[in-house]
Protein backbone atom coordinates (compact mmCIF):
# COMPACT_ATOMS: atom_id res chain seq x y z
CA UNK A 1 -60.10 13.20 -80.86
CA UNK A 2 -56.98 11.75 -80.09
CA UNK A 3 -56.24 8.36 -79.51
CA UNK A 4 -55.01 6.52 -76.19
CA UNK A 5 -52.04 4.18 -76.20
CA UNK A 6 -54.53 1.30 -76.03
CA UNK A 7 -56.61 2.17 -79.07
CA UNK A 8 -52.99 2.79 -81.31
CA UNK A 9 -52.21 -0.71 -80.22
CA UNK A 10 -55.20 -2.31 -81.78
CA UNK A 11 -54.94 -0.32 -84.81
CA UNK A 12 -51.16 -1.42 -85.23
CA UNK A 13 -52.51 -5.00 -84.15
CA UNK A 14 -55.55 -4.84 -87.06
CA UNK A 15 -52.49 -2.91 -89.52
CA UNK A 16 -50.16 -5.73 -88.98
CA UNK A 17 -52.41 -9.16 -89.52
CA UNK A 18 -54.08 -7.47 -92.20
CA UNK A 19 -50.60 -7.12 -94.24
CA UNK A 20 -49.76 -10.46 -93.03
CA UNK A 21 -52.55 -12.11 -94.14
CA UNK A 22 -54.73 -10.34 -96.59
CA UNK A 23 -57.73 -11.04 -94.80
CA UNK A 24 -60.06 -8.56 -92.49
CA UNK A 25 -59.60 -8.54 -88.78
CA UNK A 26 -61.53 -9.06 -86.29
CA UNK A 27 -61.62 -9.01 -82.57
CA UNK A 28 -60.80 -12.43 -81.81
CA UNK A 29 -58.10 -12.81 -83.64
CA UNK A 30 -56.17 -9.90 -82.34
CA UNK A 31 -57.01 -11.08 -78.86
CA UNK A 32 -55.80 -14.49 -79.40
CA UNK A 33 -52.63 -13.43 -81.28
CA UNK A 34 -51.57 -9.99 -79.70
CA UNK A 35 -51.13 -9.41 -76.12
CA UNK A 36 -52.87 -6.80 -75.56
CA UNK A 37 -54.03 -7.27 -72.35
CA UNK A 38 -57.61 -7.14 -72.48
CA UNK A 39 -60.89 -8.86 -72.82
CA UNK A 40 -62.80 -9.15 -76.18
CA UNK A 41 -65.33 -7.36 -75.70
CA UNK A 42 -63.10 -4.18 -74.86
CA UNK A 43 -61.25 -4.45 -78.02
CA UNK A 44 -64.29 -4.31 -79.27
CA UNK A 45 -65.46 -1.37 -77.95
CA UNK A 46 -61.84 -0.05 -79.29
CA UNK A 47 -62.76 -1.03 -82.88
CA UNK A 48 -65.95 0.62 -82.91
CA UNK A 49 -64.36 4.07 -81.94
CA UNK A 50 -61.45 2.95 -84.46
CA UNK A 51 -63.84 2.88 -87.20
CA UNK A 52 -66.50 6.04 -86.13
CA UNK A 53 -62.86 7.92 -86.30
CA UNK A 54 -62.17 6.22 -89.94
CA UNK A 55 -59.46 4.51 -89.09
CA UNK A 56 -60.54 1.17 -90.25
CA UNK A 57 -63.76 0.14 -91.99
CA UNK A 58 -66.11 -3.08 -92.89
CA UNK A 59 -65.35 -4.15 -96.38
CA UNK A 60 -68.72 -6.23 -96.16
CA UNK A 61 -70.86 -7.61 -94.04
CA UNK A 62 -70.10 -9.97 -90.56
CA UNK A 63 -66.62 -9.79 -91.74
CA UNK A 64 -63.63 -8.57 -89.84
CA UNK A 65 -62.33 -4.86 -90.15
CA UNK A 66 -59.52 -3.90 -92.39
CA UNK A 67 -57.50 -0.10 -92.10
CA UNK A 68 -58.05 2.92 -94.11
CA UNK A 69 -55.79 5.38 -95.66
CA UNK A 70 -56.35 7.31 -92.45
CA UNK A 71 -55.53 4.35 -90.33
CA UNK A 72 -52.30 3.54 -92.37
CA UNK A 73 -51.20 7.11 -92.27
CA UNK A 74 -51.31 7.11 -88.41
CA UNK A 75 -49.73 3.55 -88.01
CA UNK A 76 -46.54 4.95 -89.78
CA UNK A 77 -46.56 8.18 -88.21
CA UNK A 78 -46.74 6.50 -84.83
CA UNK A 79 -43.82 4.09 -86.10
CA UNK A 80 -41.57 3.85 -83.05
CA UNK A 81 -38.52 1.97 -84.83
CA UNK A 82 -38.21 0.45 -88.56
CA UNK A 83 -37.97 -2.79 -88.52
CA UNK A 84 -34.20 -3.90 -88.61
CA UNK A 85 -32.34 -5.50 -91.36
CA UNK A 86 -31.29 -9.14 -90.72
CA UNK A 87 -27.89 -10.08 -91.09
CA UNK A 88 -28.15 -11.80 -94.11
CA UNK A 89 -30.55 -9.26 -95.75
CA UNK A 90 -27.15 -6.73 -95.27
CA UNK A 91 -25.11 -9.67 -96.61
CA UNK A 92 -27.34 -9.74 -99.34
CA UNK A 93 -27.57 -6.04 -100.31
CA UNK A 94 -23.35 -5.73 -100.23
CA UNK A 95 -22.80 -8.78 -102.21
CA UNK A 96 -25.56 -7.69 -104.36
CA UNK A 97 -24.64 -3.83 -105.76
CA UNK A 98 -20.46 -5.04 -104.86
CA UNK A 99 -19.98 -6.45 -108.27
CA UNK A 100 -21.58 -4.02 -110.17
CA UNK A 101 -19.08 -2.45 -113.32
CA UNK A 102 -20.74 0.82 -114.50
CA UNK A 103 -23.31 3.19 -113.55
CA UNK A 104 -26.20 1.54 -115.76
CA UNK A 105 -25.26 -1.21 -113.94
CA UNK A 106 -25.53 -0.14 -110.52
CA UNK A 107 -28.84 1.14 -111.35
CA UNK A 108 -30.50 -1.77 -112.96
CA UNK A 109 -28.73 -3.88 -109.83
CA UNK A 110 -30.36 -1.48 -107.06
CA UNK A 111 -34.00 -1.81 -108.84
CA UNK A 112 -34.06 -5.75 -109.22
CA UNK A 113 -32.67 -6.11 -105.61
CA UNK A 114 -35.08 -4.09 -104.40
CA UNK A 115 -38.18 -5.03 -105.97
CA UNK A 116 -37.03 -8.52 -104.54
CA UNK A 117 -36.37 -7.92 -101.23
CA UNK A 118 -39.41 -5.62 -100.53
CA UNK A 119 -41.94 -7.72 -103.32
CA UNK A 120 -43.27 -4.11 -104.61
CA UNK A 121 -42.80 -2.40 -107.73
CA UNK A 122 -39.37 -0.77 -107.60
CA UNK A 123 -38.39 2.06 -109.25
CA UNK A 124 -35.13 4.09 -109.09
CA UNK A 125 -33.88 6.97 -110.76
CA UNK A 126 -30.73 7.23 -112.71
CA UNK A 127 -28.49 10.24 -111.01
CA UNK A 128 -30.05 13.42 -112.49
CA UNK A 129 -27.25 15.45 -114.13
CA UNK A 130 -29.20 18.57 -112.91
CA UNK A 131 -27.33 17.55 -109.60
CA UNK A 132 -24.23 16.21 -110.81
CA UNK A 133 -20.71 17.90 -111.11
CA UNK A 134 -17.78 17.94 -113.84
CA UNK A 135 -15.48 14.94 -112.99
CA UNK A 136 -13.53 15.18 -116.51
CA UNK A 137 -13.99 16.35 -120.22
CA UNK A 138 -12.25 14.26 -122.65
CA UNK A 139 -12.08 16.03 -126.51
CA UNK A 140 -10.71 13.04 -128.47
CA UNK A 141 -9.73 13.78 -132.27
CA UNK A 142 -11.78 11.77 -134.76
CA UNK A 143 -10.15 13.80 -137.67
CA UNK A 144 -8.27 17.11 -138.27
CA UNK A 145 -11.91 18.71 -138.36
CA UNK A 146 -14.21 16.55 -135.88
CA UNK A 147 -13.88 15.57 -132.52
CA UNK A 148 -15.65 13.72 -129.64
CA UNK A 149 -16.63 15.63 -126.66
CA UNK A 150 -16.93 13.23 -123.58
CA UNK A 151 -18.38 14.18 -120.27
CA UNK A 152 -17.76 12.23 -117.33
CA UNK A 153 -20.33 13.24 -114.35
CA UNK A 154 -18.99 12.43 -110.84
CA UNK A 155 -22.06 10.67 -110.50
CA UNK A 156 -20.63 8.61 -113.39
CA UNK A 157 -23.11 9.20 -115.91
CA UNK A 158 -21.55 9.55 -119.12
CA UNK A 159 -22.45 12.10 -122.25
CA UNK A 160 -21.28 11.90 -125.62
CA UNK A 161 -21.31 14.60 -128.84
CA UNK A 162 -19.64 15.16 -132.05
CA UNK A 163 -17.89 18.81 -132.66
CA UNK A 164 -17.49 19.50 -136.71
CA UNK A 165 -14.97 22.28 -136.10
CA UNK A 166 -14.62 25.40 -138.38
CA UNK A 167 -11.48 24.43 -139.84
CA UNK A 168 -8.73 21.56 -139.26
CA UNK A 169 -7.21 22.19 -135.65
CA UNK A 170 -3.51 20.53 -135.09
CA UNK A 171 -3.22 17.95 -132.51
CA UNK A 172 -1.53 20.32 -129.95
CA UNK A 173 -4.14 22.11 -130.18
CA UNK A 174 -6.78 19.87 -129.29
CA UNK A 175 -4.55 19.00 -126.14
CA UNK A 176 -4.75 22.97 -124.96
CA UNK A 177 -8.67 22.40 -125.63
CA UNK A 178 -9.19 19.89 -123.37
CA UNK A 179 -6.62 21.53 -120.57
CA UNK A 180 -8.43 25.08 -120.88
CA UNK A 181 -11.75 23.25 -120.53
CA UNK A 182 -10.91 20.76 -117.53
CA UNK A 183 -9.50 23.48 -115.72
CA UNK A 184 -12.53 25.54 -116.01
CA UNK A 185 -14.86 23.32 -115.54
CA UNK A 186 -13.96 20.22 -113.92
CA UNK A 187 -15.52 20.37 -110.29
CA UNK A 188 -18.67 22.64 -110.91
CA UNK A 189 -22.25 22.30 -110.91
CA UNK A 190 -23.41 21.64 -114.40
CA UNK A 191 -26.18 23.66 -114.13
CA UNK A 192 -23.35 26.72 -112.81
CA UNK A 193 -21.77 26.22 -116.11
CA UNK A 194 -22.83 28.85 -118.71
CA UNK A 195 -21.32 31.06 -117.55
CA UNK A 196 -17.55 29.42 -117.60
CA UNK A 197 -18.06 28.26 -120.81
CA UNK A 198 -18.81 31.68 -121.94
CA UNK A 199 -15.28 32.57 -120.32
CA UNK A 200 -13.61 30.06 -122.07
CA UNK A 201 -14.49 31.66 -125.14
CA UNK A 202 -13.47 35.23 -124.10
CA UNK A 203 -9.96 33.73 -122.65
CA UNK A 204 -8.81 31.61 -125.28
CA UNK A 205 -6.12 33.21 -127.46
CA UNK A 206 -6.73 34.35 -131.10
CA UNK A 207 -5.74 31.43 -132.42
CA UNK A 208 -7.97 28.43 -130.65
CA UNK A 209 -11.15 31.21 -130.38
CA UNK A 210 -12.79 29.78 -133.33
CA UNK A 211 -12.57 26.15 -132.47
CA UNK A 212 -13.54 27.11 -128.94
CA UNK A 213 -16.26 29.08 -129.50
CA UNK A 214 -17.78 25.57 -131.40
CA UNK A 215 -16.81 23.42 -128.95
CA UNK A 216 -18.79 25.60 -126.52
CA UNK A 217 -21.64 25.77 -128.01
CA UNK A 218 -21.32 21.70 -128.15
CA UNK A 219 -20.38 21.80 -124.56
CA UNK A 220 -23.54 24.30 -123.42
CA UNK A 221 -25.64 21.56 -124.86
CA UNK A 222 -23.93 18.87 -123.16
CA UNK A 223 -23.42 20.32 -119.71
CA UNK A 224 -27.28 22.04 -119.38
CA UNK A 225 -29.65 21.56 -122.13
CA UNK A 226 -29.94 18.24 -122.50
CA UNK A 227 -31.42 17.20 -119.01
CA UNK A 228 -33.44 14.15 -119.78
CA UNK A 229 -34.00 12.20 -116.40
CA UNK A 230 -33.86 8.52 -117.10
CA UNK A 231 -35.93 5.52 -114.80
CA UNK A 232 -35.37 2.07 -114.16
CA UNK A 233 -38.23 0.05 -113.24
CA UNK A 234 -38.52 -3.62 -111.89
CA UNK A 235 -41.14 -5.94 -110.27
CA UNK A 236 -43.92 -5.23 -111.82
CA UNK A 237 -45.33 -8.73 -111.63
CA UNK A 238 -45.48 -8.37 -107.93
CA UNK A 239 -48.78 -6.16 -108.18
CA UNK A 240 -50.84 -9.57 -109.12
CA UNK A 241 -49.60 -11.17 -105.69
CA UNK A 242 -52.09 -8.99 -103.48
CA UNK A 243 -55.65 -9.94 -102.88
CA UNK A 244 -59.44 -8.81 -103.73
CA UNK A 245 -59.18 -5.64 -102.02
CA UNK A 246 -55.68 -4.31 -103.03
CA UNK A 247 -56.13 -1.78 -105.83
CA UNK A 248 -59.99 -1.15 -105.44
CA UNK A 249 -60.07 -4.76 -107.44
CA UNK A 250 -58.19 -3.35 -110.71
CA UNK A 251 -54.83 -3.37 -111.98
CA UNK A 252 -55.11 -1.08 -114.64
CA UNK A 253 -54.93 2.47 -113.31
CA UNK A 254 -51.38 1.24 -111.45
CA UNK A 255 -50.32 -0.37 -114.56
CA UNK A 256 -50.94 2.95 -116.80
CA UNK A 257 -49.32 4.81 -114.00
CA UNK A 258 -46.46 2.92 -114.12
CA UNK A 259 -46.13 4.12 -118.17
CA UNK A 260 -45.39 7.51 -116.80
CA UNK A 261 -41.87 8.05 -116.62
CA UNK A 262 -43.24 11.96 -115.63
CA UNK A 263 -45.52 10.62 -112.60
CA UNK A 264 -42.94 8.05 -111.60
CA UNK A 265 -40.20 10.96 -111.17
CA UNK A 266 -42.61 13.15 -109.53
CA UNK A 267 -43.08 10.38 -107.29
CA UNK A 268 -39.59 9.87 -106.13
CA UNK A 269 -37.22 12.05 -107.70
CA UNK A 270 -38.05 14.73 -105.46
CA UNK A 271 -37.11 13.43 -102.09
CA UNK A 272 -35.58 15.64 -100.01
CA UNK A 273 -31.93 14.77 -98.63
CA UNK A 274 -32.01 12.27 -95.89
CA UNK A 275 -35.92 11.68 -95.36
CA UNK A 276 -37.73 9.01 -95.90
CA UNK A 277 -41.52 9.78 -97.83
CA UNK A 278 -44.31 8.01 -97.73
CA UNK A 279 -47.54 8.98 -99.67
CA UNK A 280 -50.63 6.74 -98.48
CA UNK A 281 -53.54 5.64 -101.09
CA UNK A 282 -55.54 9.48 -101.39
CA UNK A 283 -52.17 11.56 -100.73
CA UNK A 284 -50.78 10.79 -104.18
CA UNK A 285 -51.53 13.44 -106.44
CA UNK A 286 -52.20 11.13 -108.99
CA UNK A 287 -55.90 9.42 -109.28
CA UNK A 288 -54.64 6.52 -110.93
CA UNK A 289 -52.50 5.80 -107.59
CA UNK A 290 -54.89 6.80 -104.85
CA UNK A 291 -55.18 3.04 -104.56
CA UNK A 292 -51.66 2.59 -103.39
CA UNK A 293 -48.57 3.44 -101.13
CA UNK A 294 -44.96 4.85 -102.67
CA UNK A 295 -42.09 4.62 -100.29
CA UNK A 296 -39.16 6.78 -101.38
CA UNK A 297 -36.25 8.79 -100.85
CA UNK A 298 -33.19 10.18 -102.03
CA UNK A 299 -29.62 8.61 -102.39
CA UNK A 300 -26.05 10.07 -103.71
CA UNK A 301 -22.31 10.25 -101.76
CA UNK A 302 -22.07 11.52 -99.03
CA UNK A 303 -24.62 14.44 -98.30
CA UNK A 304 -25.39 15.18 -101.76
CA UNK A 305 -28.48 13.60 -102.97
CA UNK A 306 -28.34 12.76 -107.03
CA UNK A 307 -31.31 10.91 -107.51
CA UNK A 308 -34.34 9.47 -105.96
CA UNK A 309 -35.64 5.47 -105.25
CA UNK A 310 -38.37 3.71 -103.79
CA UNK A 311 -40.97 1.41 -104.11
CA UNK A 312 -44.55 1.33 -104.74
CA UNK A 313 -47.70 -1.46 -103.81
CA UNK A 314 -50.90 -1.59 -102.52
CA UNK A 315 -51.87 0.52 -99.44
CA UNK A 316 -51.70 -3.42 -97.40
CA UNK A 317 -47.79 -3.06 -97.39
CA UNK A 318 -45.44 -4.04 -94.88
CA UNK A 319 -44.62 -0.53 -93.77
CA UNK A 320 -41.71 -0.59 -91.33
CA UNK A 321 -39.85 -3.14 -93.80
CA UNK A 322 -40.06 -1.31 -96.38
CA UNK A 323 -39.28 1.94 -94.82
CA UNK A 324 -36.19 0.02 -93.58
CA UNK A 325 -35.07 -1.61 -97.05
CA UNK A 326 -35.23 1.53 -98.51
CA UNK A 327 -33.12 3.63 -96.66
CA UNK A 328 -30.64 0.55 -96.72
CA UNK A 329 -30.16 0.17 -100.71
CA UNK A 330 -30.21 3.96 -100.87
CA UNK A 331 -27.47 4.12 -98.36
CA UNK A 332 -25.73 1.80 -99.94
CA UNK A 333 -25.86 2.81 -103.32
CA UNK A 334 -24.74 6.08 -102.01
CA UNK A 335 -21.70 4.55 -100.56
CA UNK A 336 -20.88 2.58 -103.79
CA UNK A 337 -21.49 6.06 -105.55
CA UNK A 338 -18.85 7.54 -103.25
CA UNK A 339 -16.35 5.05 -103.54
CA UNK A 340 -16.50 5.06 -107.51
């Protein structure tokens, strides 16, 4: 059965004091604090269909009514607007991520400002290098026979290795190395690279083929192999500020969660490009989070998303402002990510 305009604006009512105040709701209350344009007893008669349609429910007796998943899940699909960042909350944001020097620091920036501003857990992922390009390969000598192979993502993650070449290669050598690599590679996909390094080998002339065909090996192992997706976390005391019916009254499947950098990056590293998710208490595919909400979604320049960030809390979570400070760090961080 679908519900009239009336009955959605006593569930968003009974959705909104109970985030604000952490206590159940009942029908006097939203009489005497929303305008809502009718008596008692009718928003009474509202409640009662509200809750035979599980959309909110009686934690205990003679006490108010608080919202289910189900009721949650409809408030934010019904969400006409976000709510709209203040001007000092922008302020805040730009001065924030402005003064940040390197990608790590970007990253551990974006989660502490966020896990401020929204009081949630925040969690954001480091770009993925599954989804970055080439920017530039550096090959700097370290001796006649070894040299450091430096990959600069134009994400601006950063990967390191040591070559131990077959024999000692001359230093104008190493300088047609690192122009027959950066302009084969510079620009693509590193997962589209196999296939150029392989070329590279093939290409080079008699001479460089044996120090090449090292160096690629070194540079298959930088460019795809080695894929590990790194997380930053922050806010994790926030969890304790909720009250007796956040979490199903225990900490400790959230916290053990949270130890999981694989459920964490399931969670938000695979927004897709320019939407907003949110999974709602019984949607996450994770038991030890079917007592809470994750907001998430993806960020990178421009169109391309790199990584994913949001934040996670109990199902009683402001959902419009979060909604709303997400998309604003990620666009952000995005912009800062273009800019580089």
């Amino acid at each position: 059965m679908g519900l009239d305009d009336r009955k959605l604006a006593v569930l968003r009512a009974i959705v909104e004091d109970y985030v604000a105040t952490q206590e159940p709701v009942g029908s006097k209350a939203l009489v005497e604090r929303h305008q809502l344009g009718v008596s008692p007893a009718t928003v009474r008669n509202d409640m009662a269909v509200l809750e035979e349609e599980g959309y909110i429910r009686q934690p205990h007796t003679s006490a108010g009514r608080v919202p289910t998943d189900r009721g949650y899940r409809l408030f934010v699909d019904r969400l006409s607007r976000v709510k709209p960042l203040s001007p000092a909350e922008r302020r805040a944001i730009e001065r924030f991520l402005v003064g940040a020097v390197d990608l790590d620091d970007v990253v551990h920036r974006t989660v502490r400002l966020l896990a401020q501003l929204t009081r949630q857990v925040a969690v954001v992922q480091y770009p993925s290098l599954a989804r970055s390009k080439v920017r530039h390969l550096e090959l700097v000598p370290i001796s006649t026979t070894r040299l450091m192979v430096v990959m600069i993502a134009d994400t601006g993650r950063v990967e390191q290795r040591l070559v131990e070449l077959p024999a000692p290669v001359p230093a104008d050598d190493v300088t047609d190395l690192r122009r027959l690599v950066n302009e084969k590679l510079v620009g693509s996909q590193l997962a589209e690279t196999p296939p150029l390094v392989q070329a590279l080998v093939e290409e080079s002339a008699p001479h460089l083929r044996p120090a090449m065909t090292t160096l690629s090996t070194v540079l298959l192992e930088t460019l795809v192999e080695r894929h590990e997706e790194r997380l930053a976390l922050a806010g994790q005391a926030n969890l304790t500020r909720g009250g007796l019916l956040d979490f199903q009254g225990s900490l400790r499947p959230i916290l053990e969660a949270l130890e999981e950098e694989v459920v964490l990056l399931k969670l938000i590293g695979e927004t897709e490009p320019s939407t907003t998710r949110v999974l709602i208490g019984d949607e996450n595919e994770f038991d030890n989070l079917r007592a809470a909400s994750v907001v998430s979604t993806g960020y990178g320049p421009g169109s391309t998303i790199v990584g994913g960030l949001g934040v996670l809390g109990p199902t009683r979570m402001d959902y419009p402002g979060n909604i709303a400070m997400v998309r604003a760090v990620a666009r952000y961080v995005g912009e800062l990510l273009a800019q580089n």
